[in-house]
C-alpha atoms as a PDB file:
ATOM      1  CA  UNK A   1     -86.402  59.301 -12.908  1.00  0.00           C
ATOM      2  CA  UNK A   2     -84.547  57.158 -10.392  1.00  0.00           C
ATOM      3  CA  UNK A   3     -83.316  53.524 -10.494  1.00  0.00           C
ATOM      4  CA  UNK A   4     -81.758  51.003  -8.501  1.00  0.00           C
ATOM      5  CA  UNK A   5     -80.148  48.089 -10.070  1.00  0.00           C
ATOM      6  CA  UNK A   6     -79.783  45.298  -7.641  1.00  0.00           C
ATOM      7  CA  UNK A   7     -78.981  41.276  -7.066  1.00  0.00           C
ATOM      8  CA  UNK A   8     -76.377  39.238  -8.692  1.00  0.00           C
ATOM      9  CA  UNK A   9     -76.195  37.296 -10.795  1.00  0.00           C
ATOM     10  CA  UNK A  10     -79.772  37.313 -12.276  1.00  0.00           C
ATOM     11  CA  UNK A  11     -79.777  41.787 -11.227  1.00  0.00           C
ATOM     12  CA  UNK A  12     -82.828  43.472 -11.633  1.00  0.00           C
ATOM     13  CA  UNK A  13     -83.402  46.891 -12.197  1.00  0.00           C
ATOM     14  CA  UNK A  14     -86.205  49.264  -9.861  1.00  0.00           C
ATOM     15  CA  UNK A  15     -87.310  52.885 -11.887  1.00  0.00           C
ATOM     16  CA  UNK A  16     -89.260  55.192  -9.921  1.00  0.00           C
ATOM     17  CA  UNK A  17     -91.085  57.281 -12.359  1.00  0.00           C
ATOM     18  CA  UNK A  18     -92.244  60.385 -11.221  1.00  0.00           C
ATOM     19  CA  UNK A  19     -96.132  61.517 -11.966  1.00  0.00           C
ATOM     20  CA  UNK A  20     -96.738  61.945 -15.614  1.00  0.00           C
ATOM     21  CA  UNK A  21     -92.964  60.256 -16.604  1.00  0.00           C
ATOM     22  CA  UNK A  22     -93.272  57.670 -19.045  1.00  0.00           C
ATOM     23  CA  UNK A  23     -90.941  54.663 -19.638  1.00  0.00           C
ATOM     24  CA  UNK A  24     -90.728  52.324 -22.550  1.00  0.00           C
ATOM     25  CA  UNK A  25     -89.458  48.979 -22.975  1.00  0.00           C
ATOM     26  CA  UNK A  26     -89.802  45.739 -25.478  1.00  0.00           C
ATOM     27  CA  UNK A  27     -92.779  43.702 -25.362  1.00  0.00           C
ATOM     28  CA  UNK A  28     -92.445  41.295 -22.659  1.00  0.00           C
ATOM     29  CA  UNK A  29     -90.028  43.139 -20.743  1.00  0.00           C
ATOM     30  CA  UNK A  30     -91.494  44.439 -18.155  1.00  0.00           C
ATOM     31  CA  UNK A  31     -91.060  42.178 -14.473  1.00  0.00           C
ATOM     32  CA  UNK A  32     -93.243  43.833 -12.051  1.00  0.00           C
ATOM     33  CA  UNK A  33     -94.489  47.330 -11.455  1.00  0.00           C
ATOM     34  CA  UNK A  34     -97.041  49.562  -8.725  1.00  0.00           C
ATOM     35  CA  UNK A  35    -101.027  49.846  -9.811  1.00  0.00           C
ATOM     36  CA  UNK A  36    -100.661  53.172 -10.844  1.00  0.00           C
ATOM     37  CA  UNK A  37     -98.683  52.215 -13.770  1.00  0.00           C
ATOM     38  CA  UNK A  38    -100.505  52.307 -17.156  1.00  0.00           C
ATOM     39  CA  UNK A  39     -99.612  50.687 -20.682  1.00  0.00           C
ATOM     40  CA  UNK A  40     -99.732  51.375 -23.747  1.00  0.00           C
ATOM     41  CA  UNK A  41     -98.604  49.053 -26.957  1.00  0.00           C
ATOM     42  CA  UNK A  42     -97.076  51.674 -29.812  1.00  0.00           C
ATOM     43  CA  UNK A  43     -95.746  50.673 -33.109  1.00  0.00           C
ATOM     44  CA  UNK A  44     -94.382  54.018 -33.879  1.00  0.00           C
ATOM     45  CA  UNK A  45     -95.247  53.730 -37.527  1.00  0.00           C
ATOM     46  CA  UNK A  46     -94.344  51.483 -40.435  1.00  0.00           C
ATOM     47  CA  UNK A  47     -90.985  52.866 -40.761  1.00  0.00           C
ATOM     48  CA  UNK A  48     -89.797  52.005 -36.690  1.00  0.00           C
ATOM     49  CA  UNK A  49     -91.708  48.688 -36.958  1.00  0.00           C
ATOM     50  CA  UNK A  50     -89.821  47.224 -40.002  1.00  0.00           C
ATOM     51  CA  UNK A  51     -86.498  48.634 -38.320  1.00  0.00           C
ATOM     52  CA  UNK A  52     -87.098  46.404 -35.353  1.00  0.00           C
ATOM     53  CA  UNK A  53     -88.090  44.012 -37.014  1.00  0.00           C
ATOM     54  CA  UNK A  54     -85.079  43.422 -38.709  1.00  0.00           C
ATOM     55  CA  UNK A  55     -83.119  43.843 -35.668  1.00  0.00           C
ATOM     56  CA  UNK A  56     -84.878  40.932 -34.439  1.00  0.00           C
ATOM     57  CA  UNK A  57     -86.611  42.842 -31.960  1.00  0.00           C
ATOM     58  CA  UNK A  58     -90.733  43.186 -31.246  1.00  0.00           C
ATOM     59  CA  UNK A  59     -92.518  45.275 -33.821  1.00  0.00           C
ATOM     60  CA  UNK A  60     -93.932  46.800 -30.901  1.00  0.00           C
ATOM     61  CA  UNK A  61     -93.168  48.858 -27.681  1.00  0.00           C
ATOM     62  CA  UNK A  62     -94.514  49.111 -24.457  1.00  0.00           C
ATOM     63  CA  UNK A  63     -94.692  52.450 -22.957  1.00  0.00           C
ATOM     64  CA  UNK A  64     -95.244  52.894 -19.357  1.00  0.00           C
ATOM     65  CA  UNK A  65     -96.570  56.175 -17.618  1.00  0.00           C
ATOM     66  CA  UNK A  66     -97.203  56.595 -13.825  1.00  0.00           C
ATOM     67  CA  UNK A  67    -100.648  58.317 -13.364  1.00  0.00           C
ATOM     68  CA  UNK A  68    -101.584  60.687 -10.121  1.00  0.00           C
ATOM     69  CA  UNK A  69     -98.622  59.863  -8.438  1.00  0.00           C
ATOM     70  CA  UNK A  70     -94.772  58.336  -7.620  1.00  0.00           C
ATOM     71  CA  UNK A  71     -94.718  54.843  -9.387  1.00  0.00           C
ATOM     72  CA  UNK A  72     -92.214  51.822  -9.845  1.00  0.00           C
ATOM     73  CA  UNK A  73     -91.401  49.792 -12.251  1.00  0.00           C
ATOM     74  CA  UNK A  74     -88.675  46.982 -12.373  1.00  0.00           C
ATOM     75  CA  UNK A  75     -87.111  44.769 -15.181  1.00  0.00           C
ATOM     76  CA  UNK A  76     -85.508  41.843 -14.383  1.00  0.00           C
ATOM     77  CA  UNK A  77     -82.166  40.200 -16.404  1.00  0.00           C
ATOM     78  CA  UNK A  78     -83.044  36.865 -18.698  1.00  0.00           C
ATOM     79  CA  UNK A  79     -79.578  35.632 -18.294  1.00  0.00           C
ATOM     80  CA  UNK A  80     -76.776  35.526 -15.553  1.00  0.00           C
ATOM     81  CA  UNK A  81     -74.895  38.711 -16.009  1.00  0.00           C
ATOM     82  CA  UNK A  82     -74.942  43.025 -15.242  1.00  0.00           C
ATOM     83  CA  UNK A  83     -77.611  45.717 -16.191  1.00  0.00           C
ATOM     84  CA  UNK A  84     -76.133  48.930 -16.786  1.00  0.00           C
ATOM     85  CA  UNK A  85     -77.220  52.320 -17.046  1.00  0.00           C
ATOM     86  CA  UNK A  86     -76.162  54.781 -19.835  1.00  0.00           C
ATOM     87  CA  UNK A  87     -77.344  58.448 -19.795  1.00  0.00           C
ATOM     88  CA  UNK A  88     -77.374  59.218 -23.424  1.00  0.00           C
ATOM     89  CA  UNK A  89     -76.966  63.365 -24.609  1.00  0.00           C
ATOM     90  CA  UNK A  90     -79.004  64.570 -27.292  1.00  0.00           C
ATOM     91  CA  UNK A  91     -77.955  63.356 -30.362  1.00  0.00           C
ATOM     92  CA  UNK A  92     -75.591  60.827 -28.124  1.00  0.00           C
ATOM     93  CA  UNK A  93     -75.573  56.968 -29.630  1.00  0.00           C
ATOM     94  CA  UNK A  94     -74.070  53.891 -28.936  1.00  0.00           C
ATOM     95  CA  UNK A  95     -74.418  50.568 -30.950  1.00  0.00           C
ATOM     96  CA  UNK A  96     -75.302  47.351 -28.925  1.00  0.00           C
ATOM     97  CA  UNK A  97     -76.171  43.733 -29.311  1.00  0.00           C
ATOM     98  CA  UNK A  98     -79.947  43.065 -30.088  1.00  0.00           C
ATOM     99  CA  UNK A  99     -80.954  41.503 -27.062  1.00  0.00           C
ATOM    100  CA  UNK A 100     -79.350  43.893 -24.525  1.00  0.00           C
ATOM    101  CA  UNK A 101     -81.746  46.486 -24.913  1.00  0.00           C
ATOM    102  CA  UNK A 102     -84.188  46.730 -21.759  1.00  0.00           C
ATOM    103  CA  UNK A 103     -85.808  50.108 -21.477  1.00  0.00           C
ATOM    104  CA  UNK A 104     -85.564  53.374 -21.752  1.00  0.00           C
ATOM    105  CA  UNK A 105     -86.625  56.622 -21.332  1.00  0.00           C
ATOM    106  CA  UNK A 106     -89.155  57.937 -23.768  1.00  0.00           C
ATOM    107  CA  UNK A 107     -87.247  60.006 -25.458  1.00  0.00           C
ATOM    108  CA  UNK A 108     -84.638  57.730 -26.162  1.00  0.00           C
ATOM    109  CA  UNK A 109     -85.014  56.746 -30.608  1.00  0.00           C
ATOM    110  CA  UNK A 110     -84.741  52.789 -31.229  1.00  0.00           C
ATOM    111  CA  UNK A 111     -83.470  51.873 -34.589  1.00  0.00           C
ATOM    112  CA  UNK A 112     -80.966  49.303 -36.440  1.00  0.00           C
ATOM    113  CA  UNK A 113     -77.185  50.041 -37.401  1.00  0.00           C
ATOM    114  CA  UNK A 114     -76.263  47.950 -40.753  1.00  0.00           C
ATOM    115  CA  UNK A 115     -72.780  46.671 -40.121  1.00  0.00           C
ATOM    116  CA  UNK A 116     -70.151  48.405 -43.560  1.00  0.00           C
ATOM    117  CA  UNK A 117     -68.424  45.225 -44.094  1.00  0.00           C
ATOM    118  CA  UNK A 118     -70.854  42.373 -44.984  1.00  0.00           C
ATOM    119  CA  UNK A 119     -68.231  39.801 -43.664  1.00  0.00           C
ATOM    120  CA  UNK A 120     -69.279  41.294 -40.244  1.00  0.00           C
ATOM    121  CA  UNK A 121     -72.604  40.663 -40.756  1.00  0.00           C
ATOM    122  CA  UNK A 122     -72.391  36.799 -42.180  1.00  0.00           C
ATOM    123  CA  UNK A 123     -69.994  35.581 -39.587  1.00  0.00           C
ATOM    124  CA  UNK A 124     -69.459  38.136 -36.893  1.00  0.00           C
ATOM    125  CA  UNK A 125     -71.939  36.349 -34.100  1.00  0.00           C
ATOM    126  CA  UNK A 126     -74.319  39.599 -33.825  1.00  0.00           C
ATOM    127  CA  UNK A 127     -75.629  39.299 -37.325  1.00  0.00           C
ATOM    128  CA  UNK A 128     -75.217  42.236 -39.836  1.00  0.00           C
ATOM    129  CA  UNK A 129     -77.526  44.066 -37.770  1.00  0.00           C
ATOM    130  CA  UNK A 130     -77.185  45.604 -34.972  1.00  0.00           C
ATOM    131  CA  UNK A 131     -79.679  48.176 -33.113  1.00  0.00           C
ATOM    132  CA  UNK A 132     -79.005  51.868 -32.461  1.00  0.00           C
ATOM    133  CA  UNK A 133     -79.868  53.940 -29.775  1.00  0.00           C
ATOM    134  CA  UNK A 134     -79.766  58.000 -29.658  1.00  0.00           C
ATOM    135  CA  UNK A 135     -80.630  59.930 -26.551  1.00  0.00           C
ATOM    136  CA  UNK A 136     -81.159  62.059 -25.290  1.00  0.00           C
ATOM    137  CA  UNK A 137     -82.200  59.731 -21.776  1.00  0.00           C
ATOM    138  CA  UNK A 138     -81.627  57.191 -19.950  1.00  0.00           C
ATOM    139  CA  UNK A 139     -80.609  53.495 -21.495  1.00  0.00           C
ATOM    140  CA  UNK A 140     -80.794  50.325 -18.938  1.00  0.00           C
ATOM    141  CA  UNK A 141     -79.182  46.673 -20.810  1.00  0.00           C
ATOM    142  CA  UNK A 142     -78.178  43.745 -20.108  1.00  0.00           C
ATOM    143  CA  UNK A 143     -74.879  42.635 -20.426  1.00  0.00           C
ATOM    144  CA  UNK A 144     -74.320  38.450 -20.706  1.00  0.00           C
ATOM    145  CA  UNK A 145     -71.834  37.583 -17.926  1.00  0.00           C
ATOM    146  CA  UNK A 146     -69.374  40.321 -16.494  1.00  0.00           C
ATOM    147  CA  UNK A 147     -69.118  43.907 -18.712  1.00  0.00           C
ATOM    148  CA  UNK A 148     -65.401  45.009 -19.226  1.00  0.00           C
ATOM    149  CA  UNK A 149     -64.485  48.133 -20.927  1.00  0.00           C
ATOM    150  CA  UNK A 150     -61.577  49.343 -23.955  1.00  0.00           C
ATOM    151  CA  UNK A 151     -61.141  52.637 -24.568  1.00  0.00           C
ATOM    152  CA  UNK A 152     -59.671  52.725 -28.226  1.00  0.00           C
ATOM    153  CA  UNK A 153     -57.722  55.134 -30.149  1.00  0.00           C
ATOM    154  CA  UNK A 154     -58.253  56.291 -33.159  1.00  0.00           C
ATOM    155  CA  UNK A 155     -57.070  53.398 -35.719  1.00  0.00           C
ATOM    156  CA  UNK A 156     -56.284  50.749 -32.451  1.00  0.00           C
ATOM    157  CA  UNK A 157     -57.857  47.156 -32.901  1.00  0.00           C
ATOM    158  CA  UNK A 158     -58.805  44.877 -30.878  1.00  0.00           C
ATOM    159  CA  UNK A 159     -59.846  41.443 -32.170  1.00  0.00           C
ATOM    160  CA  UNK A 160     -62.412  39.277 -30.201  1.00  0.00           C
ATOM    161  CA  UNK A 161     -63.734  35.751 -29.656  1.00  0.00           C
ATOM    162  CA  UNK A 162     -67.193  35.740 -31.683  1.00  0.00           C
ATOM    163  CA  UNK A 163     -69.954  37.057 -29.393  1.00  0.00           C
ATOM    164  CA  UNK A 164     -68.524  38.931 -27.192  1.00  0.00           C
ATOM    165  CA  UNK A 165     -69.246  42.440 -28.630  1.00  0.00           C
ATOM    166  CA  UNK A 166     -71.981  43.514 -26.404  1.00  0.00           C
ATOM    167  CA  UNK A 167     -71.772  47.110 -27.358  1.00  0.00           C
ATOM    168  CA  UNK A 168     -69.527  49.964 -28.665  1.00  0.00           C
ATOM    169  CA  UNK A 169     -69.632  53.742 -29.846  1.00  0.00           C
ATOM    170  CA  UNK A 170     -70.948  54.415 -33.689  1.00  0.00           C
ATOM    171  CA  UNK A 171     -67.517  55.618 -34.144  1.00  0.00           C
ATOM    172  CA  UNK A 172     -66.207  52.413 -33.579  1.00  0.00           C
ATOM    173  CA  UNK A 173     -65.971  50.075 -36.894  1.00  0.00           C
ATOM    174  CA  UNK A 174     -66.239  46.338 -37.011  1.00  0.00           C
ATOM    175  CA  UNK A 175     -64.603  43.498 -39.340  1.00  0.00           C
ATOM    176  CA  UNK A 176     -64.452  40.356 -39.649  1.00  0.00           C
ATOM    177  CA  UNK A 177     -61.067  38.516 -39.815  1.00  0.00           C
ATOM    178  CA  UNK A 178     -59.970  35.258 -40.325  1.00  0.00           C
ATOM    179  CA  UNK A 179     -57.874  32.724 -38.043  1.00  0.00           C
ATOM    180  CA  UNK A 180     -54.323  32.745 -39.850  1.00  0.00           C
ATOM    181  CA  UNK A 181     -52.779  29.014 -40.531  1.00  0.00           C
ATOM    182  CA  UNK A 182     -55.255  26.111 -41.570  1.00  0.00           C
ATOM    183  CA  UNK A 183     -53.446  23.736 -38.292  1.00  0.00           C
ATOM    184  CA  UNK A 184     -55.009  26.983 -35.917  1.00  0.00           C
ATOM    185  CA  UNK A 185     -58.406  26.979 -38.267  1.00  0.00           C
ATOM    186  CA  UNK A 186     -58.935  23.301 -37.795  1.00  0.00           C
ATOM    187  CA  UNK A 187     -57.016  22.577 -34.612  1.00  0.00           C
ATOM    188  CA  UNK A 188     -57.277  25.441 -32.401  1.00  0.00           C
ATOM    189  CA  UNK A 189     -60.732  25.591 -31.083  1.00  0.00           C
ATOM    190  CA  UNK A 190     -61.157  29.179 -31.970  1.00  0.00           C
ATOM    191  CA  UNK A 191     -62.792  28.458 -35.218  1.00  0.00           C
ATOM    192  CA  UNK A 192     -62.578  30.063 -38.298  1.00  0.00           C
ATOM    193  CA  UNK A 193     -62.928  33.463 -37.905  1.00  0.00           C
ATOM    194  CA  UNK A 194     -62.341  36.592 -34.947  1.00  0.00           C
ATOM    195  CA  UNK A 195     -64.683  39.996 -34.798  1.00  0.00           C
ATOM    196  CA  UNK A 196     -62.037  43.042 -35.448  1.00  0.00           C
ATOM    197  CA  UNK A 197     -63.270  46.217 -33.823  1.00  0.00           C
ATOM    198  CA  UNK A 198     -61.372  49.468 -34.851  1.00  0.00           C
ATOM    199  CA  UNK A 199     -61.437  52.684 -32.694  1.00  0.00           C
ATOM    200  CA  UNK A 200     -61.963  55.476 -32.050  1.00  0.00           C
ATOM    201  CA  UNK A 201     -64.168  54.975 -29.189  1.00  0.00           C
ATOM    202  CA  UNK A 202     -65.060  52.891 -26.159  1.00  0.00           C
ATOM    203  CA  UNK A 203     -65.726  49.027 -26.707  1.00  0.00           C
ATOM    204  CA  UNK A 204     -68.023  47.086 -24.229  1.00  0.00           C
ATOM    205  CA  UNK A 205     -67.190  43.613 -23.682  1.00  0.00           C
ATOM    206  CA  UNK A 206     -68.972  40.741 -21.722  1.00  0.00           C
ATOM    207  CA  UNK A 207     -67.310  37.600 -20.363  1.00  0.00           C
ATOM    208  CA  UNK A 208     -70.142  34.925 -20.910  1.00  0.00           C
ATOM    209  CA  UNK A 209     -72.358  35.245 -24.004  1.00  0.00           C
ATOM    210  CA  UNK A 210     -75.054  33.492 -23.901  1.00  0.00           C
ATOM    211  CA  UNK A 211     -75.002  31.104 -27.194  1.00  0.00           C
ATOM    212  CA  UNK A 212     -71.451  30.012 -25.735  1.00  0.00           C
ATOM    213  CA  UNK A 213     -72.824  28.813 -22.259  1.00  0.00           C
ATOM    214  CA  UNK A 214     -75.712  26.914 -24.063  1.00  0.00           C
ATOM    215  CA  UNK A 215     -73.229  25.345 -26.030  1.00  0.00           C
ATOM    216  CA  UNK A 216     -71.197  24.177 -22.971  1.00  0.00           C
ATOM    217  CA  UNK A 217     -74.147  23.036 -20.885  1.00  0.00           C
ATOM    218  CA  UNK A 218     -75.372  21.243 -24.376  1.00  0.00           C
ATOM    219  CA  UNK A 219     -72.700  18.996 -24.178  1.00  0.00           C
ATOM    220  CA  UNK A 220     -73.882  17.550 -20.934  1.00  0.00           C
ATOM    221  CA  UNK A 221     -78.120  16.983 -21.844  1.00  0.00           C
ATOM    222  CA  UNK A 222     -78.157  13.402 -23.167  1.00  0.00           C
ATOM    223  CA  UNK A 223     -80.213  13.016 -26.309  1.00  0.00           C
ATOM    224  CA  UNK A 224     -83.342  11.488 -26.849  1.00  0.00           C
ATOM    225  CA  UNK A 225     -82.878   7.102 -27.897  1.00  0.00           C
ATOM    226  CA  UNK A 226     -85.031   5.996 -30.717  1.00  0.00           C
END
């Protein structure tokens, strides 16, 4: 398998898939591909269904195999920001955001990562479920605005603005903590609460997510008169 991520700042990712490789991907995901290409809708069984389900994800997957020959397929970003490639080791995970997830290799397993602390999942941004990937293969998501990396040690914090947790290693723990002083809580604009994420392990950031540009450009669409 070979891929070519390209164009900024709505990138798109290219697979060539050799003859007999198979690629699979959410429902919906896929943005254009060669003839030779053909699909087929899995569930994967009760189990993986009502995992993705709660994740907020599609019940069902797309899997994508080149027939005969060489083919291409190519999935484009929904939102102004990077793709990035991770080549996951068997038994390898990381822990992402539930809509960064664009496709993967077949072998790749899909499932959901409950949060420890429930105060991470009522008021953390990325809901007290997150989804789980284990390789091994290749993982291609999508990253809402610019992707910056923190490589934590083991018992180092770093505490972040709600939503911008894109993705981090399973041995990486998250919290939820609260803005100290009621003149910062009401006054400060930062609200009421900050995501805590403890190392060990590398943290993936991203500069722009996407519920905080829709509140900006809110702001500016006039509302309907009655």
């Amino acid at each position: 398998m070979n891929y070519e991520i390209k164009g900024a700042p709505m990138p798109v990712v290219e697979v060539k898939l050799e003859a007999g490789e198979t690629l699979q991907c959410e429902g919906g995901a896929m943005s254009w591909m060669s003839d030779n290409l053909k699909m087929e809708t899995q569930g994967g069984g009760i189990g993986k269904m009502f995992s993705r389900a709660l994740s907020g994800e599609s019940l069902f997957l797309n899997k994508y195999t080149a027939e005969g020959k060489e083919g291409m397929i190519a999935f484009a970003s929904s939102f102004p920001g990077d793709i990035i490639a991770i080549e996951l080791q068997a038994g390898e995970s990381i822990v992402c955001q539930k809509s960064a997830y664009l496709a993967s290799s077949e072998s790749v397993e899909l499932s959901i990562f409950f949060q420890k602390k429930l105060g991470a999942g009522f008021f953390g941004g990325e809901g007290f479920i997150m989804q789980k990937l284990v390789g091994p293969g290749i993982v291609f998501l999508e990253i809402d605005g610019s992707t910056v990396t923190k490589e934590l040690a083991a018992g180092e914090k770093i505490i972040l603005d709600t939503g911008h947790l894109a993705m981090m290693d399973e041995t990486c723990s998250v919290n939820i903590v609260t803005v100290k002083g009621i003149k910062n809580k009401m006054l400060g604009g930062e609200g009421f609460f900050n995501t805590e994420v403890t190392g060990p392990g590398k943290v993936t950031l991203q500069t722009l997510p996407a519920p905080q540009l829709a509140g900006v450009i809110g702001k500016y669409i006039p509302t309907a008169s009655n």
